[in-house]
Protein backbone atom coordinates (compact mmCIF):
# COMPACT_ATOMS: atom_id res chain seq x y z
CA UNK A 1 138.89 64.81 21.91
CA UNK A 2 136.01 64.58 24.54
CA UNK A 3 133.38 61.73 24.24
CA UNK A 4 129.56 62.92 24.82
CA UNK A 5 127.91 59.24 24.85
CA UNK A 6 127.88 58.99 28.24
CA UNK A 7 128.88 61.32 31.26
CA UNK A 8 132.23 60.13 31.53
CA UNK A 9 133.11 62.38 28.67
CA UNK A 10 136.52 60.66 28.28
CA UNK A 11 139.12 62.84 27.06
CA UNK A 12 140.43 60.51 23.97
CA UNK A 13 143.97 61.09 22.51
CA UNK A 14 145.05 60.28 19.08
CA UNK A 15 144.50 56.03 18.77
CA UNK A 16 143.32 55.51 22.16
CA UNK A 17 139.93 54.82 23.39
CA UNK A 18 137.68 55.91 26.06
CA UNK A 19 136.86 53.94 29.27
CA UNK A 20 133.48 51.93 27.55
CA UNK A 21 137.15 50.60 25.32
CA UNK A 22 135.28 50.68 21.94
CA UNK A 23 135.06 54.59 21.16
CA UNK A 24 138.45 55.75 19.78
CA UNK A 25 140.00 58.31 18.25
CA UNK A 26 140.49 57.68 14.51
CA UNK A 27 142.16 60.45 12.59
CA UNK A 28 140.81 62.97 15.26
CA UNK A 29 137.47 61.82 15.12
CA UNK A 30 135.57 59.84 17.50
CA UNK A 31 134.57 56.37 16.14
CA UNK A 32 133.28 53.29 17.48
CA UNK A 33 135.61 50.74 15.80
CA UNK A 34 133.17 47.57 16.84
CA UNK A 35 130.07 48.92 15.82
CA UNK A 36 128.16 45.83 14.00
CA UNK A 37 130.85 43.36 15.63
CA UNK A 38 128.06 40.96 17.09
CA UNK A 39 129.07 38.71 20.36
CA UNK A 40 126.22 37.18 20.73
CA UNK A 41 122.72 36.58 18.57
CA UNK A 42 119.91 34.35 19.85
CA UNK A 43 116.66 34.22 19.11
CA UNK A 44 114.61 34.46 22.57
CA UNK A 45 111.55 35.85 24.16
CA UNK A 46 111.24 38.68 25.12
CA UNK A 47 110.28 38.63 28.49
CA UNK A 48 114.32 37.46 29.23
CA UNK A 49 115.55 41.37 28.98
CA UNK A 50 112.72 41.35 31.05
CA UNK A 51 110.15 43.15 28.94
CA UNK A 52 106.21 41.70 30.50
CA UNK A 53 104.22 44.90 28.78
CA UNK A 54 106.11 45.41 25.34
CA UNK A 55 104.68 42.01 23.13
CA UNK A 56 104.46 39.21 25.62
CA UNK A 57 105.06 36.24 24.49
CA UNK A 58 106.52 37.38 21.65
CA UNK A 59 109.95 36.23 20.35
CA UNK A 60 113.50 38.76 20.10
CA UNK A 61 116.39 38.64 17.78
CA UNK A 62 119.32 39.23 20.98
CA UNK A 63 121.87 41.01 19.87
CA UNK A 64 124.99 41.99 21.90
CA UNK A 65 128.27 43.88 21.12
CA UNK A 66 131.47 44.96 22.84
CA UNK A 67 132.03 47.06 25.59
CA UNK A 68 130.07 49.05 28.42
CA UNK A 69 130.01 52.49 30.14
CA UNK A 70 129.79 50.25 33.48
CA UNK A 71 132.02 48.03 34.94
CA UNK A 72 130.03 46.63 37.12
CA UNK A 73 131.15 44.19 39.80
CA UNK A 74 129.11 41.30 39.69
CA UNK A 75 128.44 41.51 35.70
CA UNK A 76 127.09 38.20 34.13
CA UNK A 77 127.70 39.44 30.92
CA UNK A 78 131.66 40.54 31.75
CA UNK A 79 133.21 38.59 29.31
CA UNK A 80 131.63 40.93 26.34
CA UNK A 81 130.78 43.89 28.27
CA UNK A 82 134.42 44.78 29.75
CA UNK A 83 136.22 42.94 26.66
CA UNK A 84 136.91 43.71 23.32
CA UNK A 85 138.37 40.21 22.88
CA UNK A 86 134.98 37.98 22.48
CA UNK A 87 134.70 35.95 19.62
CA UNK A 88 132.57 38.27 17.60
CA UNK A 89 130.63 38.26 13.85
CA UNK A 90 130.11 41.50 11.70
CA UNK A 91 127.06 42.39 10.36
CA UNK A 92 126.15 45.69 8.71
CA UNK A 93 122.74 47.07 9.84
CA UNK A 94 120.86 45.75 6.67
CA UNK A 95 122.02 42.38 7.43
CA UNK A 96 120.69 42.32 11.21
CA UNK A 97 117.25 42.98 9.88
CA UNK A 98 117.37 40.52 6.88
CA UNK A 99 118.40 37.92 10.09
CA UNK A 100 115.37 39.09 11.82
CA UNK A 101 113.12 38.88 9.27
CA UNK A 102 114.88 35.17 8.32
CA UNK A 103 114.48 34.44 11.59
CA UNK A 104 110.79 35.38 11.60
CA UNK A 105 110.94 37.08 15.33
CA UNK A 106 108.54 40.06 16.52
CA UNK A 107 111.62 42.54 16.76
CA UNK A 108 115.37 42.91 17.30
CA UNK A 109 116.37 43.77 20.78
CA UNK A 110 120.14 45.02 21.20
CA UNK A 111 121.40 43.64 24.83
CA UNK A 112 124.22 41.77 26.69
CA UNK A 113 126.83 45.07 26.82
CA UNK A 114 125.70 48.92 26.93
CA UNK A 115 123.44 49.34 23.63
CA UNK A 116 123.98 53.16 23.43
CA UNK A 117 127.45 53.05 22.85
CA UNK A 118 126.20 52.43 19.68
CA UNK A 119 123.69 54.15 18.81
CA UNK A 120 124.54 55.56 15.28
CA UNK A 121 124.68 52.21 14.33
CA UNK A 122 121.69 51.42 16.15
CA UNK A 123 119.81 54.48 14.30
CA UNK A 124 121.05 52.70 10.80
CA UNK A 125 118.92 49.30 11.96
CA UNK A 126 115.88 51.52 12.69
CA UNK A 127 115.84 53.61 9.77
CA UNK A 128 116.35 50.31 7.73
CA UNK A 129 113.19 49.09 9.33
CA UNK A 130 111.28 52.17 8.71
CA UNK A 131 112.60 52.09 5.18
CA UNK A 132 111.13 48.88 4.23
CA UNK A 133 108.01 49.42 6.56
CA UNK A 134 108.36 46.20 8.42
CA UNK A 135 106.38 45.60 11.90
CA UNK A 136 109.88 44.67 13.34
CA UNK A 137 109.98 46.18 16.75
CA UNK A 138 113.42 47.98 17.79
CA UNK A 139 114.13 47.36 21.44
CA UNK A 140 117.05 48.41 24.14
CA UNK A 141 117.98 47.28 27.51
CA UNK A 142 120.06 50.07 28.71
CA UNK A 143 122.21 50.80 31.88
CA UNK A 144 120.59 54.29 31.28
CA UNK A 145 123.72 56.30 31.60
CA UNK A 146 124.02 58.16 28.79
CA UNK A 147 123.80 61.61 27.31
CA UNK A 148 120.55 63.40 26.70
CA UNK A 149 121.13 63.31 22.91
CA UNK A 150 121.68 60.30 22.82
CA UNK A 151 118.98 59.20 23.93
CA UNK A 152 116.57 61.56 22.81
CA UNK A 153 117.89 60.43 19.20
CA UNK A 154 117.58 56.48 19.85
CA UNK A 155 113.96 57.49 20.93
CA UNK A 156 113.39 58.48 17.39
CA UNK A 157 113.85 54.74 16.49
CA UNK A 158 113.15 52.85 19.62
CA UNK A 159 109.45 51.37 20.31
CA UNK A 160 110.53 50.19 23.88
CA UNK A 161 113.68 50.78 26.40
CA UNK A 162 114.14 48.44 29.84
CA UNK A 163 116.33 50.62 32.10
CA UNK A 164 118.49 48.96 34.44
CA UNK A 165 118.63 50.47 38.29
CA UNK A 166 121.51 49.15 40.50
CA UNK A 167 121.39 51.00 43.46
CA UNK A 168 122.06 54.63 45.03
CA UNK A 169 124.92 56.99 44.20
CA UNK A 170 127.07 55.19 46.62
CA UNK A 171 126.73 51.82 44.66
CA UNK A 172 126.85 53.42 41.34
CA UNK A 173 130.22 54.29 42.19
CA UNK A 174 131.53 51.91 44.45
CA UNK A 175 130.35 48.97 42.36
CA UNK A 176 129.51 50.13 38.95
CA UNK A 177 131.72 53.15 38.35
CA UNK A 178 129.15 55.88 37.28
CA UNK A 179 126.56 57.93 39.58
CA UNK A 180 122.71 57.85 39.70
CA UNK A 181 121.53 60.90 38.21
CA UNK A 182 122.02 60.67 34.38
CA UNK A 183 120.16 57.21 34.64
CA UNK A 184 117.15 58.86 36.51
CA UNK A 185 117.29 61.56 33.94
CA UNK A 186 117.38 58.96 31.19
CA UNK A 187 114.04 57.54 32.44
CA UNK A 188 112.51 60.73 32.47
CA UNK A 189 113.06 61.66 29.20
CA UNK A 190 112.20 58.25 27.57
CA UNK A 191 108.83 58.85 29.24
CA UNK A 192 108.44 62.98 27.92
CA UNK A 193 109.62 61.66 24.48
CA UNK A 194 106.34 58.88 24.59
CA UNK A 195 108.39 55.95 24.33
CA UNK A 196 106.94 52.86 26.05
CA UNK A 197 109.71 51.97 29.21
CA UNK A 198 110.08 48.86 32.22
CA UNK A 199 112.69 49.68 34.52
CA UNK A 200 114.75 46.61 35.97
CA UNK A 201 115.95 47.13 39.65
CA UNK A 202 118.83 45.04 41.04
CA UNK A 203 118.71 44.77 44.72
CA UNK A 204 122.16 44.43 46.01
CA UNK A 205 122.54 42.82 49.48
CA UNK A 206 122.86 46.19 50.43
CA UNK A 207 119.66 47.56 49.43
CA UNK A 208 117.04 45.06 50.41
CA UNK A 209 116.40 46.28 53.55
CA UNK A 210 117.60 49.96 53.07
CA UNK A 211 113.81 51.06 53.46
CA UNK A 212 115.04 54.48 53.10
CA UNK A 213 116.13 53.98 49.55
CA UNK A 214 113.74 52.04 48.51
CA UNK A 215 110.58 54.42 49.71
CA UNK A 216 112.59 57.22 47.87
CA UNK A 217 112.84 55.38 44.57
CA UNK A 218 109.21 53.97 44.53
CA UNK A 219 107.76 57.67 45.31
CA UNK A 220 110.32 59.15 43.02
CA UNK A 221 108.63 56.41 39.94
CA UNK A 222 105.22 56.43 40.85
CA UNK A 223 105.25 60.58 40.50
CA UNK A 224 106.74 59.86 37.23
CA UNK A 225 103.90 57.53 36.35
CA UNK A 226 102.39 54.75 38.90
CA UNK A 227 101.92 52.20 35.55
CA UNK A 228 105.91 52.00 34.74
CA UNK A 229 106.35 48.11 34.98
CA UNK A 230 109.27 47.50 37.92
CA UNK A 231 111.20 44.12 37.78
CA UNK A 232 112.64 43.39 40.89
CA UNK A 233 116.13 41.19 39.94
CA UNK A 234 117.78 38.41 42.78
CA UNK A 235 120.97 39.52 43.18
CA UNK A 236 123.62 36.32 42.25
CA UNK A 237 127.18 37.00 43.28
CA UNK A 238 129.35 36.66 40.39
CA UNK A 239 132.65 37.91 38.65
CA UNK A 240 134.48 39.79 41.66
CA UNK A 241 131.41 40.23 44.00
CA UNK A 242 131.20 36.76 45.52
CA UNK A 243 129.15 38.54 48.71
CA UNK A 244 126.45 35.98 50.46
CA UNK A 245 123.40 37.47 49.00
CA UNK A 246 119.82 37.33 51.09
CA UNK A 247 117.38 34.97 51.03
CA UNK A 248 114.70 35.45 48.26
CA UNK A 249 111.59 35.52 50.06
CA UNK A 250 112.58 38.87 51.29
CA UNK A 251 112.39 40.05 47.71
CA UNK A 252 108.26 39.20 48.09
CA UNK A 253 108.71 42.25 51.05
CA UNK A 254 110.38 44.61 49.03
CA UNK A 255 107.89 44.03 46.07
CA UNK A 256 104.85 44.62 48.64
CA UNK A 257 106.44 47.98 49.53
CA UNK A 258 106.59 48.93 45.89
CA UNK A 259 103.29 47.85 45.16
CA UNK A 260 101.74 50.14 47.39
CA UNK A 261 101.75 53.15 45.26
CA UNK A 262 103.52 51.14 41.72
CA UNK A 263 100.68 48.95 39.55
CA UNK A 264 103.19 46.59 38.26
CA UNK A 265 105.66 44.75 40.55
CA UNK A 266 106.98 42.01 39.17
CA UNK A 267 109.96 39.46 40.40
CA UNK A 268 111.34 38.45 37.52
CA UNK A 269 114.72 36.16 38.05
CA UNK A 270 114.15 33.73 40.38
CA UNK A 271 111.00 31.07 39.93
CA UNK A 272 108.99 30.06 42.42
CA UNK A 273 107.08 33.56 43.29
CA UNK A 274 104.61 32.75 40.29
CA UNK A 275 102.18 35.63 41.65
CA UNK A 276 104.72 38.08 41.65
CA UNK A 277 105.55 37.25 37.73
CA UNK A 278 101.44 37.44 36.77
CA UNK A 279 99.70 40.56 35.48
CA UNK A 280 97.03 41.55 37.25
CA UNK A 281 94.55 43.87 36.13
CA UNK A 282 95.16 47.69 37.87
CA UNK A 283 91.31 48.16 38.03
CA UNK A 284 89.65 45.16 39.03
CA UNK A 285 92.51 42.95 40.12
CA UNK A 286 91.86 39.53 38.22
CA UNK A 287 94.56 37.79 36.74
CA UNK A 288 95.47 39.33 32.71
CA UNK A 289 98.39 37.01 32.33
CA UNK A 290 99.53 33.34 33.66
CA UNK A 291 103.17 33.48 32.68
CA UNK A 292 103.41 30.13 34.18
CA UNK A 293 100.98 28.37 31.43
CA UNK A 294 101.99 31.52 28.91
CA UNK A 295 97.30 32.63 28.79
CA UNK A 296 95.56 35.35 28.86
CA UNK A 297 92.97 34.50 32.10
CA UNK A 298 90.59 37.72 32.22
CA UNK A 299 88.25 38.80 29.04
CA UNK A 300 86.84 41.87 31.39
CA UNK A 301 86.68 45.09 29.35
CA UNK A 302 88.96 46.90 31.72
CA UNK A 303 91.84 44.15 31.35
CA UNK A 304 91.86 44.59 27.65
C-alpha cells in the first residue's frame, strides 16, 4: 500500500512500516501503531518551540511521540524521532486534554518528533477541545514535509504551526533525507488557509554565508507576507554531524540581511543577542516586548 502523509509515499507491504517507522500496514490498511504513545510531556513556555507571536509568555503542555519523516543528521531529538524504542506512556486524546486542563497551561503543543505523522490522532485532541469549548490552544512544530491534505486538515484544528527550514534542496537531501519544495508549499498553504505561522530557520555551517540562498529565501517570505516571524537557530553539532560550526556573531549578519525586507527577525537559541530576541514595533520601532525581564515596554496605539 502507498503512504500519502508525506512525499515519500512509502510503498508498505503486509506488517512492515514506512520510512517515518511508525505507519504500518495492519490487515492492508495503513495505521499508525504509536499514535497516543507519548515520549515526552512537559509543561513549558511556549516561546521554547520557538513561538514569540502566538501567546507569549504563555505556558505549553509538550507533547512528543515516535518517529519522523526526517532523519536528520544533527537531530537533538534522535533518540525519539528515529526510534520506536523510547520509553513511552499512552494516552488517548481525551486524556491529553484532561492533562492540559489539570495542568492548567494556555494550550497543548505536539513537538519533539514529526507531529503530522499523526495527525488523525491529532484531529481527535482538537475536536475534543472544540467539543467541550475550552480556550486550550492546539499548536504544531512541524518539519513541514507533508502532504497537502494533511495539512490542510490539521489546519481545521490548529490555531498556530512553527515550520522548521533546514536549508536548500541540496541539504534537504544530503542531511535530512527529503527535498525543499513540499515544505515551502506547506507554508504557503498554512498562510491561504488563515492559520497564524513562525517559521524556524536552521543555518547550517553551510548556509551562513551562502548570500545567494539566503536573499532567495528572505524575498521568497517577505512576498508571502513581510510580518511572518523568522527565528534564526545556532547550529550545534550533534548526533553524526560533529562539523565545527561558525561563530555566533555572524548570525547578528544574517539576521540584518533578513530584516531588510522581513519585520520580525529574531535569534532565538543562543543568549546573549538580547536585541535580536525583543519585539519591536513594525511602525514606530519602540520596544513591544523585553523577553529578557518577560514586559510589555511600549503602550503606543500602533504597538497594541
Amino acid at each position: 500500500m502507498i503512504c500519502d502523509i508525506c512525499p515519500h509515499n512509502c510503498k508498505i507491504s503486509l506488517g512492515e512500516s514506512g520510512k517515518c517507522k511508525v505507519i504500518q500496514n495492519v490487515d492492508n490498511k495503513l495505521e499508525n501503531v504509536y499514535a497516543g504513545l507519548c515520549s515526552n510531556i512537559a509543561v513549558e513556555p511556549i516561546e521554547k518551540r520557538p513561538f514569540y507571536h502566538f501567546l507569549p509568555g504563555s505556558k505549553f503542555l509538550s507533547v512528543g511521540g515516535l518517529g519522523c519523516s526526517f532523519f536528520c543528521s544533527y537531530c537533538q531529538n534522535f533518540r525519539v524521532s528515529q526510534s520506536t524504542s523510547a520509553k513511552s506512556v499512552l494516552y488517548n486524546p481525551k486524556q491529553i486534554v484532561d492533562l492540559a486542563e489539570e495542568r492548567d497551561v494556555a494550550g497543548i503543543v505536539f513537538t519533539y518528533n514529526e507531529p503530522t505523522l499523526y495527525h488523525e490522532y491529532i484531529e481527535e485532541v482538537g475536536h475534543e477541545i472544540k467539543r467541550r469549548c475550552s480556550d486550550l490552544k492546539l499548536v504544531l512544530k512541524t518539519n513541514g514535509f507533508a502532504s497537502f491534505r494533511v495539512i490542510r486538515n490539521l489546519c481545521l484544528y490548529v490555531d498556530a504551526f512553527n515550520v522548521d527550514l533546514k536549508g536548500d534542496n541540496k541539504d534537504y537531501q544530503d542531511v535530512c533525507g527529503g527535498w525543499l519544495e513540499p515544505v515551502l508549499e506547506s507554508i504557503q498553504l498554512i498562510l491561504q488557509m488563515g492559520v497564524r505561522l513562525e517559521i524556524s530557520y536552521l543555518v547550517l555551517p553551510s548556509k551562513i554565508d551562502d548570500i545567494l540562498f539566503n536573499v532567495y529565501f528572505r524575498n521568497w517570505l517577505a512576498d508571502l507576507t513581510p510580518d511572518v516571524p523568522v527565528h534564526l537557530l545556532y547550529f550545534y553539532p550533534f548526533h553524526k554531524m560533529l562539523v565545527p560550526s561558525y561563530r555566533p556573531s555572524k548570525l547578528t549578519d544574517l539576521a540584518d540581511i533578513f530584516r531588510e525586507k522581513m519585520n520580525y527577525v529574531y535569534i532565538s537559541n543562543h543568549f546573549g543577542f538580547e536585541k535580536y530576541r525583543n519585539t519591536y514595533c513594525k511602525m514606530c520601532g519602540e520596544l513591544m516586548i523585553d523577553r529578557k525581564n518577560g514586559v510589555k515596554v511600549c503602550k503606543k496605539e500602533c504597538c497594541g
